[in-house]
N, C-alpha and C. Protein backbone atom coordinates (compact mmCIF):
# COMPACT_ATOMS: atom_id res chain seq x y z
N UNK A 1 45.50 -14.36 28.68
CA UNK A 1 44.27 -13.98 28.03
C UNK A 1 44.48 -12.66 27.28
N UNK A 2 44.11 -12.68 26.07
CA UNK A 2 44.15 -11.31 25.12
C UNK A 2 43.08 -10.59 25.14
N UNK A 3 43.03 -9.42 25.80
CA UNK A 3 41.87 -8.41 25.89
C UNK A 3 42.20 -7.46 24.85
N UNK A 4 41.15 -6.75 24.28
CA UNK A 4 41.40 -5.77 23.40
C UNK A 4 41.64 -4.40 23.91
N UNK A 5 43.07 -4.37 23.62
CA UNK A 5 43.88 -2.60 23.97
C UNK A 5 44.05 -1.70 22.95
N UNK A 6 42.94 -0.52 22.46
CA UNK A 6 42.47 0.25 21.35
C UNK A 6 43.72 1.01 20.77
N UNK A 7 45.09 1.14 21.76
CA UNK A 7 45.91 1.61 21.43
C UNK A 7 47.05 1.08 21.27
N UNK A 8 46.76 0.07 21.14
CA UNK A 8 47.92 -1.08 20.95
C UNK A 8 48.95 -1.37 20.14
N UNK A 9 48.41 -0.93 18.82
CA UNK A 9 49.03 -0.95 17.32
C UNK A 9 49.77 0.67 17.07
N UNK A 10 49.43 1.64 17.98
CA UNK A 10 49.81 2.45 18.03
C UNK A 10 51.07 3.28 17.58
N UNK A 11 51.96 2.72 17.84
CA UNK A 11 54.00 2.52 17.78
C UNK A 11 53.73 2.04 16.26
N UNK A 12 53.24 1.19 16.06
CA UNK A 12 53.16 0.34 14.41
C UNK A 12 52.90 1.69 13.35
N UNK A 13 51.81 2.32 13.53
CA UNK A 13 51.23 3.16 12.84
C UNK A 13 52.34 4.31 12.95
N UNK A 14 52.51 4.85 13.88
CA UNK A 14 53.28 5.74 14.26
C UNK A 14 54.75 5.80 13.41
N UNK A 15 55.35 4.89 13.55
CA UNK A 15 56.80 3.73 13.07
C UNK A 15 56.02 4.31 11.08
N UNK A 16 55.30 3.36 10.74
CA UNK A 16 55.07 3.41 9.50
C UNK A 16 54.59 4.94 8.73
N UNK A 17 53.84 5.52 9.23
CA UNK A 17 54.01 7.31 9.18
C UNK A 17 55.35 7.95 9.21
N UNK A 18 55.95 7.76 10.27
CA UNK A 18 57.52 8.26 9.87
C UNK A 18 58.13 8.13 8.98
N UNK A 19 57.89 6.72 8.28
CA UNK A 19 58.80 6.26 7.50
C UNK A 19 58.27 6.65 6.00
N UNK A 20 56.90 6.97 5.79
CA UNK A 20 56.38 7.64 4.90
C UNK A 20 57.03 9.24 4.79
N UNK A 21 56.63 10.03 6.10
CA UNK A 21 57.06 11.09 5.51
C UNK A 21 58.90 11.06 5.35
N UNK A 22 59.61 10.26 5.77
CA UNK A 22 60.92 10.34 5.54
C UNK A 22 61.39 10.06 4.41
N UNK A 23 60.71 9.25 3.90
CA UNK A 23 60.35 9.19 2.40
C UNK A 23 60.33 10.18 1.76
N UNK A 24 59.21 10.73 1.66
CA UNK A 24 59.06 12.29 1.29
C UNK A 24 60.03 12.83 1.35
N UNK A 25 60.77 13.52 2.43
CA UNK A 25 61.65 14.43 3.06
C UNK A 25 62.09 13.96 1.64
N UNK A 26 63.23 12.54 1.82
CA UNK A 26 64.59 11.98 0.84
C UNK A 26 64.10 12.11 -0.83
N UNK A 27 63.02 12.73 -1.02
CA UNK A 27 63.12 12.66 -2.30
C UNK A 27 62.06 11.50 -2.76
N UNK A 28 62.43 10.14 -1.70
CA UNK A 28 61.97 8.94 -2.58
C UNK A 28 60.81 8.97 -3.40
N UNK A 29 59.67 9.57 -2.17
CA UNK A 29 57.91 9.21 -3.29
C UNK A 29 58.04 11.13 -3.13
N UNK A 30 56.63 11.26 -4.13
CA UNK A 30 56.29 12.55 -4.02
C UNK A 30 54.95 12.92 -3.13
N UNK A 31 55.21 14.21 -3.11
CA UNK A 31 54.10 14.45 -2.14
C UNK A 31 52.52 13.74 -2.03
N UNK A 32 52.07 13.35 -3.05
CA UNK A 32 50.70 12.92 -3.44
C UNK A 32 50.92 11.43 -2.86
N UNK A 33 51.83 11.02 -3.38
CA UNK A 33 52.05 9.45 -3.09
C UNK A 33 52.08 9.52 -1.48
N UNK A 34 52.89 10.06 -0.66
CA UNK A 34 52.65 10.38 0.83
C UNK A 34 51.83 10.47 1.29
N UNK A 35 51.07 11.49 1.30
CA UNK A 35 49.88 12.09 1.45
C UNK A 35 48.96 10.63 1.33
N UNK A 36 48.84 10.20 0.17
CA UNK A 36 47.99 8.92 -0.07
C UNK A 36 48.30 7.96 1.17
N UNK A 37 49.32 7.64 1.19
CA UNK A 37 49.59 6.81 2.21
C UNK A 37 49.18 7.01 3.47
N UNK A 38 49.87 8.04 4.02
CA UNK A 38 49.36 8.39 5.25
C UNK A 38 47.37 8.78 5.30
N UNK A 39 46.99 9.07 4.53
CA UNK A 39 45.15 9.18 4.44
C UNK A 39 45.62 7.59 4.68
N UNK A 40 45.50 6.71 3.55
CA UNK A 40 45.32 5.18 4.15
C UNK A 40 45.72 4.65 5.44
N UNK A 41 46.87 5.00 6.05
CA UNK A 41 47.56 4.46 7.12
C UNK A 41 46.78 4.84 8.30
N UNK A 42 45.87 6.31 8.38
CA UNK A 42 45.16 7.14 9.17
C UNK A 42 43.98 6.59 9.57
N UNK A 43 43.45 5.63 8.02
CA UNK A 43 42.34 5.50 8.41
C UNK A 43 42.07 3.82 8.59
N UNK A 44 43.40 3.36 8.51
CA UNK A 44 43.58 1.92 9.01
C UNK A 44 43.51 1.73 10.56
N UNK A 45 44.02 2.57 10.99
CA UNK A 45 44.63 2.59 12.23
C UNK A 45 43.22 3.45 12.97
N UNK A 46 42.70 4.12 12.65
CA UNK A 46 41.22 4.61 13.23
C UNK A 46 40.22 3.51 13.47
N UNK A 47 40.21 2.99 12.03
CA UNK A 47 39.45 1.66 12.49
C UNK A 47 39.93 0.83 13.00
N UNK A 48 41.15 0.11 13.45
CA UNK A 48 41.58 -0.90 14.41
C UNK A 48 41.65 -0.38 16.36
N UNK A 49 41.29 1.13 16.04
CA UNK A 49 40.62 2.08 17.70
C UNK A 49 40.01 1.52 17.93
N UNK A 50 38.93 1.80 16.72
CA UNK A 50 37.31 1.54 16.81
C UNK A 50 36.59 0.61 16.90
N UNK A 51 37.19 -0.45 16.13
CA UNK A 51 36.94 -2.10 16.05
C UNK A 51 37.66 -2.69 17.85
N UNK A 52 38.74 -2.13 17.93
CA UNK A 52 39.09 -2.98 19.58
C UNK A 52 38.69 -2.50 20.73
N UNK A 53 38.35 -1.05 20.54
CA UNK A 53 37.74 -0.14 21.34
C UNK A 53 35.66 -1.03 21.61
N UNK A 54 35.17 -1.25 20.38
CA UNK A 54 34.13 -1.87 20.97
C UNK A 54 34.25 -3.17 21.34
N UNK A 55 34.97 -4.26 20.80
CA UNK A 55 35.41 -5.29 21.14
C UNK A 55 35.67 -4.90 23.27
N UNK A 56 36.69 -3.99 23.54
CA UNK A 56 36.75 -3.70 24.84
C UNK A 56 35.48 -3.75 25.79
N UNK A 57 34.77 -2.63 24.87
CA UNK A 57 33.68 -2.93 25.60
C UNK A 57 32.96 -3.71 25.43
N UNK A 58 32.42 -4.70 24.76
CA UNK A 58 31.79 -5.80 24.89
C UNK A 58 32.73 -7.20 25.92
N UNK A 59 34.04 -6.94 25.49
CA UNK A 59 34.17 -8.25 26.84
C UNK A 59 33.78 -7.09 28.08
N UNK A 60 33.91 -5.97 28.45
CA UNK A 60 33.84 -5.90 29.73
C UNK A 60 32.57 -6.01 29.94
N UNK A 61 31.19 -5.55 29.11
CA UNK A 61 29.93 -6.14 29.57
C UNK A 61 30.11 -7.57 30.02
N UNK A 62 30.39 -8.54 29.24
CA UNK A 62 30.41 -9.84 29.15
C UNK A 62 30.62 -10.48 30.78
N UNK A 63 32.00 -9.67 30.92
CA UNK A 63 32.44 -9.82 32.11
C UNK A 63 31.82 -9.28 33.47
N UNK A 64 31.05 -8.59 33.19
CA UNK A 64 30.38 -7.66 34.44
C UNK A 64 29.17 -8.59 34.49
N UNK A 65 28.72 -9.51 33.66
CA UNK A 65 27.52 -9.80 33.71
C UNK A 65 27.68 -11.23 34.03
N UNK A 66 29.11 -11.80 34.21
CA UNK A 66 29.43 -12.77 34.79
C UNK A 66 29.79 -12.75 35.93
N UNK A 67 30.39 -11.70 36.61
CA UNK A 67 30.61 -11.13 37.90
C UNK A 67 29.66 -10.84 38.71
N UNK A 68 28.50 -10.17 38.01
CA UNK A 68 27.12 -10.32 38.78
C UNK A 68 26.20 -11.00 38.78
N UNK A 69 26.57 -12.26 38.19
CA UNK A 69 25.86 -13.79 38.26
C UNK A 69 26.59 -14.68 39.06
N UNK A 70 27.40 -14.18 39.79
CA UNK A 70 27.93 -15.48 40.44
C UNK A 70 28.07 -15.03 41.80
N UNK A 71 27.39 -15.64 42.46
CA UNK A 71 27.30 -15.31 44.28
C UNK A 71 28.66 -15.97 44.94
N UNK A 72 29.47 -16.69 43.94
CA UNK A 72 30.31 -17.71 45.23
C UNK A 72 31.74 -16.25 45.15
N UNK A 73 31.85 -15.13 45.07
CA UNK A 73 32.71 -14.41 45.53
C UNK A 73 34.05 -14.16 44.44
N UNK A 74 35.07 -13.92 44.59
CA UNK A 74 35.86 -13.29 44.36
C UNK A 74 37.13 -14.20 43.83
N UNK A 75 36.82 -15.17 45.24
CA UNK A 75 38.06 -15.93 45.01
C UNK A 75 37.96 -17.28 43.47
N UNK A 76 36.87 -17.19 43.85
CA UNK A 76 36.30 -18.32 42.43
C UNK A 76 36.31 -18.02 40.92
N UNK A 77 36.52 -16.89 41.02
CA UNK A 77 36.28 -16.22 39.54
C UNK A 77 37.40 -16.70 38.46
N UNK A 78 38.35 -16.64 38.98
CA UNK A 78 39.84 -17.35 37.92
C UNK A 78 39.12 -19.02 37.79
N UNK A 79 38.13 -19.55 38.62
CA UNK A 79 37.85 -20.72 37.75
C UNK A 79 36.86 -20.58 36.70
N UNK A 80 35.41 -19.71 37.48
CA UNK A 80 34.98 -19.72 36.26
C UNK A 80 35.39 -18.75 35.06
N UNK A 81 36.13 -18.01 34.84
CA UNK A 81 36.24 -17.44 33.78
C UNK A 81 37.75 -16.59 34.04
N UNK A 82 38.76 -16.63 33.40
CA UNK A 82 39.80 -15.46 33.20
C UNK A 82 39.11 -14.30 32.90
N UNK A 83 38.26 -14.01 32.08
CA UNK A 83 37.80 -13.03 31.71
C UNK A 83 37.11 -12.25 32.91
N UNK A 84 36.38 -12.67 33.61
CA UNK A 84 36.00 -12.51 34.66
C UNK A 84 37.32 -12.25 35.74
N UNK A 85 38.37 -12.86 35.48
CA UNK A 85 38.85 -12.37 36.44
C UNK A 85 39.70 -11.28 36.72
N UNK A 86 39.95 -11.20 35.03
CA UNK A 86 40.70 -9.80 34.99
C UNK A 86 39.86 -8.70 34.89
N UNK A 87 38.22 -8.72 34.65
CA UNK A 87 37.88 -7.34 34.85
C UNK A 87 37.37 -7.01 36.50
N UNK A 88 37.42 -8.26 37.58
CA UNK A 88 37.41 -7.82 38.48
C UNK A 88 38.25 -7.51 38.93
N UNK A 89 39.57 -7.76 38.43
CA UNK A 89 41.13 -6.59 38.70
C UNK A 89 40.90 -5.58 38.37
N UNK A 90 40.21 -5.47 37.30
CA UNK A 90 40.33 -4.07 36.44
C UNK A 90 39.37 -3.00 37.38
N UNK A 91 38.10 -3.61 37.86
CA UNK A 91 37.39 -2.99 38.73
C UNK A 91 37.33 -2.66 39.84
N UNK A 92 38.39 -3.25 40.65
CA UNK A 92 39.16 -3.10 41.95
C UNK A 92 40.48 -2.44 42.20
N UNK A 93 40.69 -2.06 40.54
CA UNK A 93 42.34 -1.40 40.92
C UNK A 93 42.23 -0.26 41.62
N UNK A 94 43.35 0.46 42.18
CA UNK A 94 43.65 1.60 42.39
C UNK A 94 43.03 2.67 42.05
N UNK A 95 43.44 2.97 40.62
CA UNK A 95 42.83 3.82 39.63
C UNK A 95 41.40 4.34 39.52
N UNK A 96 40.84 2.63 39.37
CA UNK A 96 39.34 2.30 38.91
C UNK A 96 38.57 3.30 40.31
N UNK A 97 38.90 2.94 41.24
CA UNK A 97 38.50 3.32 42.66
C UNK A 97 38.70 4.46 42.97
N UNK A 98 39.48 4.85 42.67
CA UNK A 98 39.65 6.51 42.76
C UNK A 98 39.12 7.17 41.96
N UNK A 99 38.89 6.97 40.69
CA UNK A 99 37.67 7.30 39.77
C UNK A 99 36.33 7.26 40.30
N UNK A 100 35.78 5.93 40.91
CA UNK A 100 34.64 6.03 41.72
C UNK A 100 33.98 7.09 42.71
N UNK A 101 35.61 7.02 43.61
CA UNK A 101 35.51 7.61 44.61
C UNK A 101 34.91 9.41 44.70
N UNK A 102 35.80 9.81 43.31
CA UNK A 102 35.30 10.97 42.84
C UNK A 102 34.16 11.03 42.01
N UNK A 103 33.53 10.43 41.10
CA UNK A 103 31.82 10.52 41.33
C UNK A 103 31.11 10.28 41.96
N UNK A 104 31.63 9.89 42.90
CA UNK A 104 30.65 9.39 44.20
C UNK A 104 30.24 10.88 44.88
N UNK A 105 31.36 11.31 45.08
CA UNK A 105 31.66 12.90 45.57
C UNK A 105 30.48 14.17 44.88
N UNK A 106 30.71 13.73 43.41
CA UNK A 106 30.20 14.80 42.63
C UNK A 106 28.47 14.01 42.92
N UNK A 107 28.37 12.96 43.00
CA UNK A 107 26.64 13.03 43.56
C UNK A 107 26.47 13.24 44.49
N UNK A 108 27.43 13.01 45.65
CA UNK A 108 27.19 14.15 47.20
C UNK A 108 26.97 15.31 47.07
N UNK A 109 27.54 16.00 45.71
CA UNK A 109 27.66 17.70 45.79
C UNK A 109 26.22 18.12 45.14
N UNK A 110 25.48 16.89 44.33
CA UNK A 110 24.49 17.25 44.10
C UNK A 110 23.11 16.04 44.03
N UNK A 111 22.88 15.91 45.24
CA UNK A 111 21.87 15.64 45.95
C UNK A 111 21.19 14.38 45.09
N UNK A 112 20.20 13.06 45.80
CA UNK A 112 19.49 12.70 45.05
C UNK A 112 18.51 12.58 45.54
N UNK A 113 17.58 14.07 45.31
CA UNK A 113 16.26 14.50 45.89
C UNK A 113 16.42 14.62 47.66
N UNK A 114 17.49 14.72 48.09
CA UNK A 114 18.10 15.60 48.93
C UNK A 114 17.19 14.44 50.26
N UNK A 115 17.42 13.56 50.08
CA UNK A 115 16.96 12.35 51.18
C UNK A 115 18.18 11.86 52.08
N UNK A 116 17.75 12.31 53.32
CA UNK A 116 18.92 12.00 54.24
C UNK A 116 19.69 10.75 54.09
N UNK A 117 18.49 9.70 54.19
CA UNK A 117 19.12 8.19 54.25
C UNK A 117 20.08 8.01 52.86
N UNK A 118 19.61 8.48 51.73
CA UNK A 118 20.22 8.12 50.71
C UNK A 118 21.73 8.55 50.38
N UNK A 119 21.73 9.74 50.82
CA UNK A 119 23.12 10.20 51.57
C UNK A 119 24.08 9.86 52.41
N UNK A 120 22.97 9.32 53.41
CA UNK A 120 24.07 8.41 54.56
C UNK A 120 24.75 7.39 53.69
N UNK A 121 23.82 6.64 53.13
CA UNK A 121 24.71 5.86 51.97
C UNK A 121 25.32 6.18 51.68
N UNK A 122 25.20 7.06 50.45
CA UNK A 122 26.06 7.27 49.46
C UNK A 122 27.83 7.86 50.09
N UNK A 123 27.51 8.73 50.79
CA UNK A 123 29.00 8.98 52.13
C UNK A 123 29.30 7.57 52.30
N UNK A 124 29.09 6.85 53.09
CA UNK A 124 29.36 5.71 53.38
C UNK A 124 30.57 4.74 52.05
N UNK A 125 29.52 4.34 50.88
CA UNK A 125 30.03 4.15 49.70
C UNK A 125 31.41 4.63 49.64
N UNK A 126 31.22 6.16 49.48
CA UNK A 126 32.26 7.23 48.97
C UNK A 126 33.27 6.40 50.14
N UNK A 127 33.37 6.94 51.35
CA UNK A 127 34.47 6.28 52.27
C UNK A 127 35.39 4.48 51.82
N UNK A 128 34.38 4.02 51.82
CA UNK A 128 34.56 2.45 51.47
C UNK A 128 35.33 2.86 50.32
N UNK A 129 34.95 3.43 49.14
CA UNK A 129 35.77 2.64 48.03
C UNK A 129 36.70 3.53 47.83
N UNK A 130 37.01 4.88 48.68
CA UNK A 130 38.02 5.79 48.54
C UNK A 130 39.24 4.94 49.29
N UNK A 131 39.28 4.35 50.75
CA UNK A 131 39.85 3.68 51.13
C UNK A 131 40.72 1.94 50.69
N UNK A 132 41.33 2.61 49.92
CA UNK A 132 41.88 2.00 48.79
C UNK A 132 43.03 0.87 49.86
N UNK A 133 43.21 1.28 51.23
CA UNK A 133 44.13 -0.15 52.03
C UNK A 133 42.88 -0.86 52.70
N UNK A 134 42.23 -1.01 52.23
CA UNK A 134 40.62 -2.11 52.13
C UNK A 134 40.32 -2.80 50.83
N UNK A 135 40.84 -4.39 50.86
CA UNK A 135 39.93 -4.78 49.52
C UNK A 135 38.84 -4.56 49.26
N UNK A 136 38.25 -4.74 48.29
CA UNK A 136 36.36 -4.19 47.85
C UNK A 136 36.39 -5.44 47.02
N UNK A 137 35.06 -5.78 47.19
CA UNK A 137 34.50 -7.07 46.14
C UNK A 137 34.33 -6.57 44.72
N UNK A 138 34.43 -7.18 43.32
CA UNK A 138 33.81 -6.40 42.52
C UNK A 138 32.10 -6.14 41.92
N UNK A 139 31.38 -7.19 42.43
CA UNK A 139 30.41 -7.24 42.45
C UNK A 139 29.72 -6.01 43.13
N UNK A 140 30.45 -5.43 44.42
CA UNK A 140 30.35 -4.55 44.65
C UNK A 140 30.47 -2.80 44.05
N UNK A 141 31.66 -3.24 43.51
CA UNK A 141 32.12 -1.92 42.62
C UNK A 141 30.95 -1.60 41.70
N UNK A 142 30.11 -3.17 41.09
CA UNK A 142 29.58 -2.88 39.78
C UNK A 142 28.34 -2.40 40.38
N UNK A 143 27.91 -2.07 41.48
CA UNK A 143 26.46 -2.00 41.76
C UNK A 143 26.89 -0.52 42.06
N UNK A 144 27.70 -0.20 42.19
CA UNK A 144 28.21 1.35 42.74
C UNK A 144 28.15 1.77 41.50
N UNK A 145 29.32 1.43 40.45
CA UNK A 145 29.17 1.87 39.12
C UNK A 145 27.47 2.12 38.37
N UNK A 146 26.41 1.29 38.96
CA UNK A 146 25.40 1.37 38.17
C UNK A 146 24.43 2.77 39.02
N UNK A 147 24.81 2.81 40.53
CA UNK A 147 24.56 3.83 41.43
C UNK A 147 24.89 5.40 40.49
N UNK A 148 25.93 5.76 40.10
CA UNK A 148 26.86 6.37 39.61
C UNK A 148 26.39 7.07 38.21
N UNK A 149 26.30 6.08 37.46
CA UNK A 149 25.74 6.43 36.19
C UNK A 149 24.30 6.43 36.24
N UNK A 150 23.92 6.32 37.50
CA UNK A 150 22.52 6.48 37.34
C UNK A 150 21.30 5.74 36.88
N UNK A 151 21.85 4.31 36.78
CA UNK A 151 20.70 3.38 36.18
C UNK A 151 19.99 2.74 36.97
N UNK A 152 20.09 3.25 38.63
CA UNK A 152 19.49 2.69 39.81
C UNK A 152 18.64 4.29 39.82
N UNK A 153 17.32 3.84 40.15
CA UNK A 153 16.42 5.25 41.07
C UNK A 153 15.57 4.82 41.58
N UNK A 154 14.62 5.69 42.70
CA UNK A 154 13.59 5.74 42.88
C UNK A 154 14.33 4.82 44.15
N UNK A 155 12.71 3.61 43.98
CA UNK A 155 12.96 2.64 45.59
C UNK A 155 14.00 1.52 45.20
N UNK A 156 13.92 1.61 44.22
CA UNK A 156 15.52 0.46 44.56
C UNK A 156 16.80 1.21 44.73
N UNK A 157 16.65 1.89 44.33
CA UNK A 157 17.80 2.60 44.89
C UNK A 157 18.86 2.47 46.66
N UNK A 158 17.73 2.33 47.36
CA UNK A 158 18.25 2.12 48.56
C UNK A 158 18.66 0.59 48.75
N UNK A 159 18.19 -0.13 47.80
CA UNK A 159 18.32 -1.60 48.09
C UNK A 159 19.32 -1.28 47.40
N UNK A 160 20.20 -1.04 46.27
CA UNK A 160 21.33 -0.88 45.65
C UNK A 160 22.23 -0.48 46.49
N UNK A 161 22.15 0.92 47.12
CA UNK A 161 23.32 1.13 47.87
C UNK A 161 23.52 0.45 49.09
N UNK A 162 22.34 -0.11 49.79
CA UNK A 162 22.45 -1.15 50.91
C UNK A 162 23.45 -2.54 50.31
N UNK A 163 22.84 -3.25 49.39
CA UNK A 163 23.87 -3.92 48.41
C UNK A 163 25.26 -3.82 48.08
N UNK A 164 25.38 -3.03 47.88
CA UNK A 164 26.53 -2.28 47.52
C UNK A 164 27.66 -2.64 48.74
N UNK A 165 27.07 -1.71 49.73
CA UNK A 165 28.04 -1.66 50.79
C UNK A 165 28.39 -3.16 51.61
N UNK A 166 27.51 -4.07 51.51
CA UNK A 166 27.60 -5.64 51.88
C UNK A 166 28.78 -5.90 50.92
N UNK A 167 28.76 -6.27 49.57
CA UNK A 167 29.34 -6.65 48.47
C UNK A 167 30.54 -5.82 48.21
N UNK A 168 30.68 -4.82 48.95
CA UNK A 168 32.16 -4.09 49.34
C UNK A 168 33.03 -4.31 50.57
N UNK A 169 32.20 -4.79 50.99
CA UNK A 169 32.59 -5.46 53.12
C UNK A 169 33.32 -6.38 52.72
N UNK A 170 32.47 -7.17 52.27
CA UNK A 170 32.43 -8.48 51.96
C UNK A 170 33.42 -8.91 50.94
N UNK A 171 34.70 -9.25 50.30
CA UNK A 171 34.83 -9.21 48.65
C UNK A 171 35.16 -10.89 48.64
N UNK A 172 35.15 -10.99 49.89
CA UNK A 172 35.61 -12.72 49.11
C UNK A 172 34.93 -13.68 49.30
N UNK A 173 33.46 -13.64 50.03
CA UNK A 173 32.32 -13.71 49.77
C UNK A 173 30.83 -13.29 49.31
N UNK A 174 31.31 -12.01 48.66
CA UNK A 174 30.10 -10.63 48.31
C UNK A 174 29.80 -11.23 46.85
C-alpha cells in the first residue's frame, strides 16, 4: 500500500539542485539561468510537501475513522482495510507512544480543573501507554489522542478516559 511520505522526492530535488549549481560552478549556464532553475525546482518540490503532506493527513483521518468504527478489534483490521491497518501500526508504534506518553505528562503537570478522579485517570493512561512491553489497542490510542488535544471535556470526558483505558487493556478485542 502507498501512503503519502511528504519527504519522499527529497534526494530527487536535492540530486537535481546540485546538478544545477554544478552547472553554474563549470561555466555551463549563467547565473540567472540557475537561479531560475533552482526558484522553479524550489517551488516544485514545496508543493509536492504540501500536496502529500495533506494527502497524509487525510488518509490518516480516513483511517482513524475506520479504526473507530469497527468494534471487532485489532486483529481484523488487515481485512477490512490495509489502510486501516497500517495506521494502527503507525498508532501503536514505539515512537507514536512515547510521544503520547509525554503529553499525557504535560496534562498531569497542568491539571484539568484539578479533579481527583480525572487524574487518577489520566496517571493511569500515562502508565499504560508509556509501558511500551504491553500491546495497546489502537482504538484506544485514538481516544487518548482526542483526550490530549483536547477535543474531549467537561462530562464526557470521564467516559473517554474510562474508554480509553478498556480499549488499551484490551487491543485485540478493544
Amino acid at each position: 500500500m502507498l501512503v503519502p511520505r511528504p519527504f519522499r522526492d527529497g534526494g530527487l530535488f536535492a540530486a537535481l539542485l546540485a546538478l544545477v549549481g554544478a552547472a553554474w560552478r563549470a561555466g555551463l549556464a549563467s547565473w540567472i539561468v540557475s537561479a531560475a532553475f533552482i526558484g522553479v525546482l524550489t517551488v516544485i518540490a514545496l508543493q509536492r510537501v504540501i500536496h502529500d503532506r495533506r494527502e497524509l493527513v487525510r488518509c490518516r483521518r480516513l483511517a482513524d475513522r475506520l479504526i473507530a468504527g469497527h468494534p471487532g478489534g485489532e486483529l481484523l483490521l488487515d481485512e477490512i482495510s490495509p489502510l486501516a491497518a497500517w495506521r494502527a501500526a503507525e498508532l501503536t508504534s514505539e515512537r507514536h507512544r512515547r510521544s503520547l506518553a509525554r503529553a499525557l505528562r504535560r496534562l498531569l503537570d497542568d491539571p484539568v480543573g484539578g479533579n481527583e478522579h480525572a487524574l487518577f485517570l489520566l496517571r493511569r493512561l500515562e502508565q499504560r501507554v508509556a509501558d511500551i512491553s504491553r500491546p495497546v489497542g489502537a482504538q484506544g490510542i485514538l481516544l487518548v489522542t482526542e483526550v490530549v488535544e483536547r477535543r474531549v471535556g467537561g462530562p464526557q470526558l470521564f467516559d473517554t478516559l474510562g474508554e480509553a483505558l478498556v480499549f488499551l487493556e484490551e487491543p485485540s478485542t478493544g
